[in-house]
Protein backbone atom coordinates (compact mmCIF):
# COMPACT_ATOMS: atom_id res chain seq x y z
CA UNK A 1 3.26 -57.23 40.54
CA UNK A 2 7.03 -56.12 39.65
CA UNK A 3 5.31 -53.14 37.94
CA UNK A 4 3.98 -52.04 41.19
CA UNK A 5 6.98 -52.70 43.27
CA UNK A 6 9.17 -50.68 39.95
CA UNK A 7 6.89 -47.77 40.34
CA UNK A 8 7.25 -47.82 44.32
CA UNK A 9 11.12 -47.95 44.42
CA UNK A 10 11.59 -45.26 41.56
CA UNK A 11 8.88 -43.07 43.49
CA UNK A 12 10.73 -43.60 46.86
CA UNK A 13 14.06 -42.60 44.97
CA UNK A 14 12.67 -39.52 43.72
CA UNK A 15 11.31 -38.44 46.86
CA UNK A 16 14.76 -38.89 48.64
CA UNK A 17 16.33 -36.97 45.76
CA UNK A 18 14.15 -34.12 46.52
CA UNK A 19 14.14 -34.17 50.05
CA UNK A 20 17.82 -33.43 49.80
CA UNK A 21 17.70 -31.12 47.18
CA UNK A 22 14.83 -28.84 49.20
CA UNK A 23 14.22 -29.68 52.67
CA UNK A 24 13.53 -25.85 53.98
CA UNK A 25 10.56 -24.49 54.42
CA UNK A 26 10.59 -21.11 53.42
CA UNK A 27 7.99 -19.81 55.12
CA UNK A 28 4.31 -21.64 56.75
CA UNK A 29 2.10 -19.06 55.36
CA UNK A 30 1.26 -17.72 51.62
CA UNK A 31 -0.54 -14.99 50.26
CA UNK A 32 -2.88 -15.72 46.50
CA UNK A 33 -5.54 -14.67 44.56
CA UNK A 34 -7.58 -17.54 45.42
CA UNK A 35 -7.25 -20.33 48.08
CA UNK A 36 -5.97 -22.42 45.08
CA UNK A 37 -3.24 -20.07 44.16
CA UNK A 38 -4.15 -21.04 40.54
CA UNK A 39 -5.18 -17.64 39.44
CA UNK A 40 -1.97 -15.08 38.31
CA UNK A 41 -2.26 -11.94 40.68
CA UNK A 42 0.45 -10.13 38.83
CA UNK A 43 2.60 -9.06 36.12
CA UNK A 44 6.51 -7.79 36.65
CA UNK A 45 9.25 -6.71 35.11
CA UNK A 46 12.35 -7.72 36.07
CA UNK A 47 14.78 -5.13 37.05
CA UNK A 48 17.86 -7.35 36.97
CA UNK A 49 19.69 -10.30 36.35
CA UNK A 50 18.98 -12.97 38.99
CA UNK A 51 20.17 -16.80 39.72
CA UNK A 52 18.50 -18.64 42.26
CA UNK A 53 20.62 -20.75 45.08
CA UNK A 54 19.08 -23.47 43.61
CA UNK A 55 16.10 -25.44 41.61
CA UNK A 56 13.15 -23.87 43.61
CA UNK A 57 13.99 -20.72 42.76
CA UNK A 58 13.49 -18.58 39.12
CA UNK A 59 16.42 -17.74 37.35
CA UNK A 60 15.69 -14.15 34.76
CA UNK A 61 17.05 -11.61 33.20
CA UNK A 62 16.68 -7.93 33.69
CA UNK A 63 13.60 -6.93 31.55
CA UNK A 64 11.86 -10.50 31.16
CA UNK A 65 8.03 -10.50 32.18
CA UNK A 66 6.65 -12.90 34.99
CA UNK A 67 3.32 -13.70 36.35
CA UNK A 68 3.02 -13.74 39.95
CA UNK A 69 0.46 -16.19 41.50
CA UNK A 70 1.64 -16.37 45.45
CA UNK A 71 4.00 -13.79 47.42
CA UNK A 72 5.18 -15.78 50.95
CA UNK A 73 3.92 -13.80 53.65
CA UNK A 74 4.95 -13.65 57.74
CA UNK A 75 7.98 -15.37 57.97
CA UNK A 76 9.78 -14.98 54.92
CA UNK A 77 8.01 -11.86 53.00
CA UNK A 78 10.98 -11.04 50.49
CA UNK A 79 9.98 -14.31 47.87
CA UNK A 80 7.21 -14.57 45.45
CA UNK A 81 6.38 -17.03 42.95
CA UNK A 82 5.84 -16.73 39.53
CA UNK A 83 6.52 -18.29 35.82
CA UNK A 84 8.15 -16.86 32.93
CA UNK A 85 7.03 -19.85 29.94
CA UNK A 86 7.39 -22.75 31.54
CA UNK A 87 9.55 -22.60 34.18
CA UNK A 88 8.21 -21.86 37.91
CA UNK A 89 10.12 -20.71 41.18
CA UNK A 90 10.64 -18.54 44.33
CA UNK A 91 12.21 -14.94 43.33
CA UNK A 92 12.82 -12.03 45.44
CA UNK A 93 10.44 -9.07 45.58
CA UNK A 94 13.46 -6.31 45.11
CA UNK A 95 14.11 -8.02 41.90
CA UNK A 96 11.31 -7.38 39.94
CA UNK A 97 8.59 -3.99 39.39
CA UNK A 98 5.15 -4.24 39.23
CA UNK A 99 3.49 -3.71 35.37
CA UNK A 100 -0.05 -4.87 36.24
CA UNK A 101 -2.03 -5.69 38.97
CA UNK A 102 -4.90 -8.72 38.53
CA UNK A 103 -6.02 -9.11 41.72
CA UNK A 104 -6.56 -6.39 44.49
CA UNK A 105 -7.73 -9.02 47.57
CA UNK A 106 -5.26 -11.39 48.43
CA UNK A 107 -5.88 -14.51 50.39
CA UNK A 108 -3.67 -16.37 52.84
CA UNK A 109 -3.34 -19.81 52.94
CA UNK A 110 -0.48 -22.26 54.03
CA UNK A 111 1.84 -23.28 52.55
CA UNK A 112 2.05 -27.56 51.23
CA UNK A 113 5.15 -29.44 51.65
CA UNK A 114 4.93 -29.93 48.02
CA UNK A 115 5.57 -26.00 47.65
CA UNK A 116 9.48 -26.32 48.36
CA UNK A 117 9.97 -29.15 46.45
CA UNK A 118 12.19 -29.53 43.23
CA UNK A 119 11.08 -31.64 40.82
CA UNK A 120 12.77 -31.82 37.21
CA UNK A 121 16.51 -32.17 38.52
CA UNK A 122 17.71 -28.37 38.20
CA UNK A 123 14.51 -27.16 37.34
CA UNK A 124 11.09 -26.67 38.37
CA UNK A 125 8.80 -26.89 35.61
CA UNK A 126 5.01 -25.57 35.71
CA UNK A 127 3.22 -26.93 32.60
């Protein structure tokens, strides 16, 4: 019974943490290769150095590869989302040039409260 009621207080702490780390929504509406936004619809390149304002966002370096899997669309067009290993976050559009191209159709979906959400501390880590 204390296991439960351990597992409930650390989840409710964590979800407090992250509320106040990431409590914008960036934008209602996302753009994938599939309604899952599983599948990778790009490759870049980055074409410079950028540091995101904070752990939802992908920090690079000018000429590091990332796969794209969503791109925000109506409100807030500028970000995309992509990995480079095994970190995950929003990046900005101007910062990056597209190498390949994996999927032609995109699909719109919205966006999950879970989207904006940091989860590692200062990092977001896909796995």
């Amino acid at each position: 019974m204390s296991r439960i009621f351990d597992q409930r207080i650390l989840l409710l702490v964590i979800s407090f943490l992250t509320r106040l780390q990431s409590t914008k929504v960036l934008s209602e509406w996302k753009k994938c290769g599939d309604r899952e936004c599983e599948t990778a619809m790009s490759r870049v390149q980055a074409t410079t150095d950028y540091l995101g304002p904070d752990c939802r966002y992908l920090n690079f370096k000018t000429g590091e590869e990332i796969m794209v899997y969503s791109k925000l669309s109506r409100k807030n067009e500028n970000l995309w989302t992509g990995s480079k290993g095994k970190h995950f976050g929003y990046f900005p559009k101007d910062a990056v040039k597209v190498e390949e191209v994996f999927i032609a159709e995109e699909v719109e979906v919205l966006t999950k409260e879970t989207d904006f959400l940091c989860l590692h501390g200062d990092k977001y880590i896909f796995e």
